[in-house]
N, C-alpha and C. Protein backbone atom coordinates (compact mmCIF):
# COMPACT_ATOMS: atom_id res chain seq x y z
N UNK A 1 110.94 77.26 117.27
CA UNK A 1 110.51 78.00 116.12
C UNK A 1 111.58 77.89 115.05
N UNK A 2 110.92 77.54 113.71
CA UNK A 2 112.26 77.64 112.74
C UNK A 2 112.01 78.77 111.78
N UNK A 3 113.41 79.30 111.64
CA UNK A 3 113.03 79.94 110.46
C UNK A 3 112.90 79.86 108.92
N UNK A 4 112.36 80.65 108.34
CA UNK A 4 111.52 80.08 106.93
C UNK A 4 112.30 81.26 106.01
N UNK A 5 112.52 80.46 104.47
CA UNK A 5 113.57 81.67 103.66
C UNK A 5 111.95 81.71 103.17
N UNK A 6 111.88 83.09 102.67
CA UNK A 6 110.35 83.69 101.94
C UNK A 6 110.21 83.31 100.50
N UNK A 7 109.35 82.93 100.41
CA UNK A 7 108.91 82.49 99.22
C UNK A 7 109.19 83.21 98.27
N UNK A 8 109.73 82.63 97.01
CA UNK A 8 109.41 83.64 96.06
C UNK A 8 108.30 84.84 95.54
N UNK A 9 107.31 84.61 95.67
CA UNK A 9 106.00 85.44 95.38
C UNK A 9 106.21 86.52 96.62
N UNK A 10 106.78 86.14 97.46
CA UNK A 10 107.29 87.21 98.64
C UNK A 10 107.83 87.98 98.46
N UNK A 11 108.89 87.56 98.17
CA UNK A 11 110.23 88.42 97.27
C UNK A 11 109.74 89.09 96.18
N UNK A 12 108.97 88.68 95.40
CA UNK A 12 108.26 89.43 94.44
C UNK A 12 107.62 91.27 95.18
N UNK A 13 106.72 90.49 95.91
CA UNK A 13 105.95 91.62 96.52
C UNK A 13 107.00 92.49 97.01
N UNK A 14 108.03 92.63 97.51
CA UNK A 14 108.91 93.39 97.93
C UNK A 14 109.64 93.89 97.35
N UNK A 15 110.27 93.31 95.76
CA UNK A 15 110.56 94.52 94.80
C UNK A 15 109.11 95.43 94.13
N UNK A 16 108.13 95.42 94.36
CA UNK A 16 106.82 96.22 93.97
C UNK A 16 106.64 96.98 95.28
N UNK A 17 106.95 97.63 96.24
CA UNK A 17 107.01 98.59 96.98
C UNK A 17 106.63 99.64 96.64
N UNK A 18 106.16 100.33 96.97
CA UNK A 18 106.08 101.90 96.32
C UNK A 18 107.41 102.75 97.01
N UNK A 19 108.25 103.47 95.67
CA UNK A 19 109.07 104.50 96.53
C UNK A 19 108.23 105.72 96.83
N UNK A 20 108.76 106.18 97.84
CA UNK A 20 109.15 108.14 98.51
C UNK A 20 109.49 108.47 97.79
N UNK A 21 109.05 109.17 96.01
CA UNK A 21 110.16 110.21 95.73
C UNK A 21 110.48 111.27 96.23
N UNK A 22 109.37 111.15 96.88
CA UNK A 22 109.18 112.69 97.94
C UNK A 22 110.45 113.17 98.89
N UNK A 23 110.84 111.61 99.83
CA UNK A 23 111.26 111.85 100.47
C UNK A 23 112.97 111.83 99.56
N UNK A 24 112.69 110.89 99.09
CA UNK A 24 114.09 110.74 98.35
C UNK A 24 114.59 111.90 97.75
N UNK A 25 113.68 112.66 97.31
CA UNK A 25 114.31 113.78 96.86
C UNK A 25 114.80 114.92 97.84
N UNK A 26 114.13 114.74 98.90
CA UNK A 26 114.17 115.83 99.86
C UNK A 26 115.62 115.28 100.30
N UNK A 27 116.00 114.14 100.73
CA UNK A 27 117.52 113.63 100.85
C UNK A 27 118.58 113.98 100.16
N UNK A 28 117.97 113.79 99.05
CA UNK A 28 119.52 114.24 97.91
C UNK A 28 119.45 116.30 98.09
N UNK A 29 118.51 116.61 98.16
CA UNK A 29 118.34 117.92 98.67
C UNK A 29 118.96 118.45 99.57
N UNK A 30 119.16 118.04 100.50
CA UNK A 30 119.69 118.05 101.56
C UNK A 30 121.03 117.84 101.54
N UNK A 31 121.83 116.71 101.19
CA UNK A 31 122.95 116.54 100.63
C UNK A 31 123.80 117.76 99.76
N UNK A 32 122.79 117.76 99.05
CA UNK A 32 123.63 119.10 97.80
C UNK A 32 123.66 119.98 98.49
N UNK A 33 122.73 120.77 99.93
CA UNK A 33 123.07 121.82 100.38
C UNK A 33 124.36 121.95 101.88
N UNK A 34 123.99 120.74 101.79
CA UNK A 34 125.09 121.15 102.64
C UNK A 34 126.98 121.28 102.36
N UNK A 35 127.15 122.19 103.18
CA UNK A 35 128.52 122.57 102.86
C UNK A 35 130.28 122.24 103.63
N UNK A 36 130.74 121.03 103.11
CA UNK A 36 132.25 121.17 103.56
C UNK A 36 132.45 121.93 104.85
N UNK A 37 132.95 122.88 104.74
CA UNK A 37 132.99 123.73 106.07
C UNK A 37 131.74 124.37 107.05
N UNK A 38 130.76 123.83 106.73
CA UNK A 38 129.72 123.79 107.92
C UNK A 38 129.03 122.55 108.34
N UNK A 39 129.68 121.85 107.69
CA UNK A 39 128.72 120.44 107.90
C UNK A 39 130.10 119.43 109.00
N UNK A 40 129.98 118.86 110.16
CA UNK A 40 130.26 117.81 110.82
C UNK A 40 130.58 116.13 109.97
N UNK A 41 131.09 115.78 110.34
CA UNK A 41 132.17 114.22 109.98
C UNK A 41 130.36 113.78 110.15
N UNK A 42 129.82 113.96 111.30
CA UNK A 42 128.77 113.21 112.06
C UNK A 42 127.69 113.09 110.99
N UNK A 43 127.32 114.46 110.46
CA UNK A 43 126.43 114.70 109.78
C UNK A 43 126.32 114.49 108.58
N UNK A 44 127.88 114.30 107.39
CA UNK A 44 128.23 113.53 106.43
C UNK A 44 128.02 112.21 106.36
N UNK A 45 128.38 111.51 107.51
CA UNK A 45 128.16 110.35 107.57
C UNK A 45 126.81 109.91 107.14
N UNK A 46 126.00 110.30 108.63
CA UNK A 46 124.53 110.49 108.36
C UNK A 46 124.05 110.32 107.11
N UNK A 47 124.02 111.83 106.48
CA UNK A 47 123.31 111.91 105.21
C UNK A 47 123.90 110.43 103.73
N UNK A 48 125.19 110.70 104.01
CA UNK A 48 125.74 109.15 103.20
C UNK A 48 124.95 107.79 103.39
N UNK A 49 125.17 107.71 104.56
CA UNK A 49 124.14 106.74 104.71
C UNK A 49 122.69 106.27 104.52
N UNK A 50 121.49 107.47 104.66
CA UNK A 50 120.66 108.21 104.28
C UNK A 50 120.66 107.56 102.50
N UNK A 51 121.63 107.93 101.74
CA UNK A 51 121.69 108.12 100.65
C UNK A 51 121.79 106.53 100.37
N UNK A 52 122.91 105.84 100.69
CA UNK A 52 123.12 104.17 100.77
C UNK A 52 122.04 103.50 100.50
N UNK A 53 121.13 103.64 101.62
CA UNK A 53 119.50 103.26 101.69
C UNK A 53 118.84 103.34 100.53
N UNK A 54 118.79 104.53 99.94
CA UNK A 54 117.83 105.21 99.21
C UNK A 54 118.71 104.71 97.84
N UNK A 55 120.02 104.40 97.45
CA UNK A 55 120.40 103.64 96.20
C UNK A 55 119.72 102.03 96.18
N UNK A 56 120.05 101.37 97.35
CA UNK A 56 119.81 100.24 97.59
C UNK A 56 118.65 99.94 96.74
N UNK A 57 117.52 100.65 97.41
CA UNK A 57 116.09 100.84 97.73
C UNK A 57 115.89 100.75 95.78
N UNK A 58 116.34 101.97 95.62
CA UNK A 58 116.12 102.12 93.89
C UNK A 58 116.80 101.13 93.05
N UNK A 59 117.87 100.94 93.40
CA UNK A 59 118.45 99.74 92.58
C UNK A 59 117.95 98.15 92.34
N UNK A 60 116.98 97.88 93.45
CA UNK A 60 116.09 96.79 93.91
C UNK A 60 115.12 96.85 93.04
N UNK A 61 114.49 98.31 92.79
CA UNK A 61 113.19 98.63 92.38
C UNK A 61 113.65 98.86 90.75
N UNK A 62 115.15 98.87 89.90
CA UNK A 62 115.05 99.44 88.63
C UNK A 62 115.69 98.34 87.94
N UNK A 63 116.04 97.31 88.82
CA UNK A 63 116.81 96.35 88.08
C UNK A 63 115.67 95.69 87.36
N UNK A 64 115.64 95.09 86.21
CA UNK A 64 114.92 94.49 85.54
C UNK A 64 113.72 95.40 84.42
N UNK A 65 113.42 96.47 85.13
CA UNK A 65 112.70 97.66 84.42
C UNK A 65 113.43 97.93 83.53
N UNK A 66 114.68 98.67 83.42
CA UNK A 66 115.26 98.88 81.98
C UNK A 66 116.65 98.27 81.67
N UNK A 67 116.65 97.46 80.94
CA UNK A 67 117.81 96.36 80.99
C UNK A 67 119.06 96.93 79.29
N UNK A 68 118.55 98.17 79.22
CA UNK A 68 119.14 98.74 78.27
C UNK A 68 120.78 99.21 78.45
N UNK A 69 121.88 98.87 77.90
CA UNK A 69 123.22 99.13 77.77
C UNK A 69 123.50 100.12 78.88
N UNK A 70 122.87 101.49 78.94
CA UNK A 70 123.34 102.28 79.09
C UNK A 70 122.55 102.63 80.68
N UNK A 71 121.41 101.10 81.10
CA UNK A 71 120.81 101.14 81.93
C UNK A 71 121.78 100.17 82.87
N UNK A 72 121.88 99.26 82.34
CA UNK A 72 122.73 98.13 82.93
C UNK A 72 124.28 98.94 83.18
N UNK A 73 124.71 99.63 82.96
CA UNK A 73 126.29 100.76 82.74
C UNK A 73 125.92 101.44 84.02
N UNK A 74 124.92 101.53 84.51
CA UNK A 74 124.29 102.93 85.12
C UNK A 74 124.58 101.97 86.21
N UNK A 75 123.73 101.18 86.43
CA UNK A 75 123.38 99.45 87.89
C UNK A 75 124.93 99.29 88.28
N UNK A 76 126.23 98.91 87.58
CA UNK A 76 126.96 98.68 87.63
C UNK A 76 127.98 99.43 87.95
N UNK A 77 127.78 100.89 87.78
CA UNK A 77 128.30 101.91 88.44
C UNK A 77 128.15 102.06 89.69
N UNK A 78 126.74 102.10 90.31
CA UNK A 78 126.13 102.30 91.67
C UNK A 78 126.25 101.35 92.52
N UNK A 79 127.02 99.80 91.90
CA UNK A 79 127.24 98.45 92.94
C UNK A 79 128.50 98.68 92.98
N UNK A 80 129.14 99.14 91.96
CA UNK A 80 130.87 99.30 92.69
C UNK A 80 131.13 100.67 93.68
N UNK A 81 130.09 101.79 93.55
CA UNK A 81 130.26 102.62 93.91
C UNK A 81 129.32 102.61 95.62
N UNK A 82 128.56 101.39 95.91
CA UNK A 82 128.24 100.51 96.99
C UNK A 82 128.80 100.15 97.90
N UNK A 83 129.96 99.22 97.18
CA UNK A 83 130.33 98.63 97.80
C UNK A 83 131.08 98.72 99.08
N UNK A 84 130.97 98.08 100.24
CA UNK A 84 131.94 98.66 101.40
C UNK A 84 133.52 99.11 101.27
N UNK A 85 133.72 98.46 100.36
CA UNK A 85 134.88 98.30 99.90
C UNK A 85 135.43 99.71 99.55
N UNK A 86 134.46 100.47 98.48
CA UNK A 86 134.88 102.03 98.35
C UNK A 86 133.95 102.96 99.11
N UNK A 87 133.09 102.67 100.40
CA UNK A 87 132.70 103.28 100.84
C UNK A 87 133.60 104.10 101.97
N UNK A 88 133.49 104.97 102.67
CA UNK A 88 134.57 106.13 103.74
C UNK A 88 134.66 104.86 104.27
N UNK A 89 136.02 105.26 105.18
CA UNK A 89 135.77 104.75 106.51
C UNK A 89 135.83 106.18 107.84
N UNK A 90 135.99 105.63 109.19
CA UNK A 90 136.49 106.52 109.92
C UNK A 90 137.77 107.71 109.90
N UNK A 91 138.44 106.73 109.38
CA UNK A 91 139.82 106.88 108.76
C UNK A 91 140.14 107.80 107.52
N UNK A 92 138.86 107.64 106.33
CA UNK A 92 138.55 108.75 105.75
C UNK A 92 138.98 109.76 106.23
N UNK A 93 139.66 110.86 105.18
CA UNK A 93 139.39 112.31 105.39
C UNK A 93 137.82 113.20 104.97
N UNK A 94 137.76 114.15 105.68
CA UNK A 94 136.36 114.71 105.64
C UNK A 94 136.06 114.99 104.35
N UNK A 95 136.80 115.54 103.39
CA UNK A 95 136.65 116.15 102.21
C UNK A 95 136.73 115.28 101.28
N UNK A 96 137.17 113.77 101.62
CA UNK A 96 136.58 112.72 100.52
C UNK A 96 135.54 111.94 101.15
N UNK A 97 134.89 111.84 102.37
CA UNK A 97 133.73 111.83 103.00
C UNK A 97 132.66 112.30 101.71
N UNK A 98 132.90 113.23 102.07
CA UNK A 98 131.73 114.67 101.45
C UNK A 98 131.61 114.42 99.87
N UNK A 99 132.59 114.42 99.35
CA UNK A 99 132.82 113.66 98.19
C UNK A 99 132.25 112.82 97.68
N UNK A 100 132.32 111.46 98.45
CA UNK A 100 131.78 110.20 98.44
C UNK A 100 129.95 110.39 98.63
N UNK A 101 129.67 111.51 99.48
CA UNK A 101 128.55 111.62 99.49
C UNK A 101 127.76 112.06 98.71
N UNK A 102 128.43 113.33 98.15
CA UNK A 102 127.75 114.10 96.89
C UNK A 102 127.90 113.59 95.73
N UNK A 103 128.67 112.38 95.17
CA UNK A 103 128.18 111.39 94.39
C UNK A 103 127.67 110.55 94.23
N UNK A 104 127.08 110.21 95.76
CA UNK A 104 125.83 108.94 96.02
C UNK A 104 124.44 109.97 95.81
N UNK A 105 124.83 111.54 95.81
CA UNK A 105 123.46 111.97 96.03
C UNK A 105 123.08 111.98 94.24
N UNK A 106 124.42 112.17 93.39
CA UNK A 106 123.87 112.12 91.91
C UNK A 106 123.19 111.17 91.52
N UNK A 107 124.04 109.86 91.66
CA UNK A 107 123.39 108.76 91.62
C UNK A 107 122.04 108.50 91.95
N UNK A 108 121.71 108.49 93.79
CA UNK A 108 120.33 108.75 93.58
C UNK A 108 119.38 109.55 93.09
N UNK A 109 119.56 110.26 92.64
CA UNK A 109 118.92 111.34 91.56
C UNK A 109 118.47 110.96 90.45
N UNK A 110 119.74 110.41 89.82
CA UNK A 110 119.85 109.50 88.17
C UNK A 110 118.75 108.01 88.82
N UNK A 111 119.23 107.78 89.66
CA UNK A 111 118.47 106.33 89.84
C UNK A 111 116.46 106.46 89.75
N UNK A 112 116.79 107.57 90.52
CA UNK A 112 115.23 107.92 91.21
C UNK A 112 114.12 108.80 89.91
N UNK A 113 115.29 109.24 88.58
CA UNK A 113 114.72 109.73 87.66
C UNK A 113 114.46 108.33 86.47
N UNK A 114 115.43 107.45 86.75
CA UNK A 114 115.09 106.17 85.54
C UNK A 114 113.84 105.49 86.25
N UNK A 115 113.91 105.22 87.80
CA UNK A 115 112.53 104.61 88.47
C UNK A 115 111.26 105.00 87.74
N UNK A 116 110.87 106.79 87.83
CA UNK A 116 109.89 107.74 87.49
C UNK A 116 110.03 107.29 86.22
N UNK A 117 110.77 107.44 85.52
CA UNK A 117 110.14 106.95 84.01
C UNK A 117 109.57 105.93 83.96
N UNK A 118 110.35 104.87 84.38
CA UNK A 118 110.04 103.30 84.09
C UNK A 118 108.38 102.93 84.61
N UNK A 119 108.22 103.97 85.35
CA UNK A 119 106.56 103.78 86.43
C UNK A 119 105.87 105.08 85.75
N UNK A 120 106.30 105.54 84.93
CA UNK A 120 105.01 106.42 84.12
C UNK A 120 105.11 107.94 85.46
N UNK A 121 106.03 108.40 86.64
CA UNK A 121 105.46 109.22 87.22
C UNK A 121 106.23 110.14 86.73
N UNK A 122 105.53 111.23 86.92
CA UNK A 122 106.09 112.78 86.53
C UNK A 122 107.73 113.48 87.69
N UNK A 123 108.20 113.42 87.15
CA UNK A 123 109.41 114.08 87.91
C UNK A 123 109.53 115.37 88.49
């Protein structure tokens, strides 16, 4: 069996996905409530990750929709702020963990509110 890179028109169909704002929002929700001293390394992680997904996901889906200065400023924020490179590690302390997380949850927020415009849905 060999494998096959997907066609373009493939790739197409897969940035036209429909998002979850539903769920996406319920994520960043979740994120904002939880608190530093009740929340687990385990469970930061988690939700960070959670959140990772859900930038990815939107950043796939907004690139090309609004290619405006301050849209493209926005994309370029959320790939350095991506990257493994400034993501925690283990090694992290908890409280820049948490940190790191509750600014992936703005981001997806900001991301998931330029999506809704760009697609006409109500926020």
């Amino acid at each position: 069996m060999v494998a096959s890179v997907p066609e373009e028109r493939d790739m197409a169909n897969i940035n036209c996905l429909p998002i979850d704002a539903e769920t996406i929002s319920s994520t960043v929700d979740l994120a904002w409530g939880m608190q530093l001293s009740t929340s687990t390394r385990k469970d930061i992680d988690k939700r960070t990750g959670e959140l990772i997904g859900h930038l990815n996901l939107l950043l796939g889906q907004c690139r090309g929709e609004d290619e405006s200065r301050g849209a493209l400023r926005l994309f370029r924020m959320v790939e350095r702020h991506v990257a493994m490179s400034n993501r925690p590690t283990k090694r992290t302390h908890a409280h820049d963990a948490y940190s790191y997380m509750r600014d992936s949850a703005v981001f997806v927020s900001t991301l998931l509110s330029v999506y809704q415009k760009a697609n006409g849905a109500e926020e």
